[in-house]
Protein backbone atom coordinates (compact mmCIF):
# COMPACT_ATOMS: atom_id res chain seq x y z
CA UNK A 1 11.52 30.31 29.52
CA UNK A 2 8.35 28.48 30.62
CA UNK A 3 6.49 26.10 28.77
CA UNK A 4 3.29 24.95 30.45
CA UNK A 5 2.59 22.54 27.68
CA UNK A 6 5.58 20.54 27.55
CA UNK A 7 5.74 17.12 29.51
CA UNK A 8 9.39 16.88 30.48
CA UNK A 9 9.83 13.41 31.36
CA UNK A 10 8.55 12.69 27.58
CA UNK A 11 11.66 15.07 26.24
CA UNK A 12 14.09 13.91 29.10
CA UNK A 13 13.56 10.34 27.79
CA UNK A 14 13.79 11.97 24.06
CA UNK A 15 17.12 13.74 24.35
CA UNK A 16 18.71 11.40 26.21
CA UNK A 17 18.18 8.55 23.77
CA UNK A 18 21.43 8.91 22.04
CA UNK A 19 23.13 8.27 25.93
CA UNK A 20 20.53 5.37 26.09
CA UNK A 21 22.05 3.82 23.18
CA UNK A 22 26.12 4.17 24.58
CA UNK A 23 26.73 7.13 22.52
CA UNK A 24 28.26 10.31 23.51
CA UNK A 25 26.74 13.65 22.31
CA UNK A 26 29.22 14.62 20.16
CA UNK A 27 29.57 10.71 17.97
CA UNK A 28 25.49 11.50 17.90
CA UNK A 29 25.88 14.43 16.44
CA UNK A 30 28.85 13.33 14.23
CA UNK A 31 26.50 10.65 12.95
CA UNK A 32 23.37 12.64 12.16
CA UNK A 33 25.28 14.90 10.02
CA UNK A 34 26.58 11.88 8.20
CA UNK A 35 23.74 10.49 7.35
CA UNK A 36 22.46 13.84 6.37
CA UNK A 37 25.25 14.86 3.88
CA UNK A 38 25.10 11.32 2.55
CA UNK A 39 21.02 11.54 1.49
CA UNK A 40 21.43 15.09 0.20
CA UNK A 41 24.48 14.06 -2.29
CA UNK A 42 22.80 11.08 -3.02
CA UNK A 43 19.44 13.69 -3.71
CA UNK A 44 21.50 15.78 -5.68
CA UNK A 45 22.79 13.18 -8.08
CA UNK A 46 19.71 11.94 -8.64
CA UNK A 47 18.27 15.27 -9.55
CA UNK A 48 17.77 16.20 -13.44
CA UNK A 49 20.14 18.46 -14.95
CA UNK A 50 17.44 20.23 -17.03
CA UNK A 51 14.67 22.18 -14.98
CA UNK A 52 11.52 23.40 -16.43
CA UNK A 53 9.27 25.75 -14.56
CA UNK A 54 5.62 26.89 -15.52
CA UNK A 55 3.85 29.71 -14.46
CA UNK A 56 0.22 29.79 -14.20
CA UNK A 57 -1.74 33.11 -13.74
CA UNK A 58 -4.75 33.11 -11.85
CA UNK A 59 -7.33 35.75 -11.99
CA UNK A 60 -10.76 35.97 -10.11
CA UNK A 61 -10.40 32.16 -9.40
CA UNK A 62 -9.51 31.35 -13.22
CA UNK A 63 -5.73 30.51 -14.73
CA UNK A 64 -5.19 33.78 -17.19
CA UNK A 65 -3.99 32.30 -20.53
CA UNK A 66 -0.93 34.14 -21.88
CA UNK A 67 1.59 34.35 -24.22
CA UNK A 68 4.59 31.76 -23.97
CA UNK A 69 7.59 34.24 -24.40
CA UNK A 70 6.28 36.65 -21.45
């Protein structure tokens, strides 16, 4: 693959941040997906249990009234 747009030393430095820091690859990648479990169950708890969605129809730039029970 070729990239002619990509300045490596920039993503050498990126990517190797985690060794930077004393970490191996794999306790980076164990802690990333940590962290990411942990925000989405704290999203998910904090979500509301009851979900409303409305549905606008647009026509010719204008919302379309219509009837509720469509």
């Amino acid at each position: 693959m070729y990239f002619p747009d990509l300045n490596f030393d920039f993503y050498a430095d990126f990517l190797n941040m985690w060794r930077n820091a004393g970490l191996t690859y794999i306790r980076y990648s164990q802690i990333a997906a940590e962290v990411t479990r942990n925000v989405m169950k704290t999203q998910r708890v904090a979500l509301p249990s009851d979900t409303k969605l409305k549905v606008t129809r647009w026509q010719n730039g204008k919302p379309v009234k219509t009837d509720a029970t469509a």
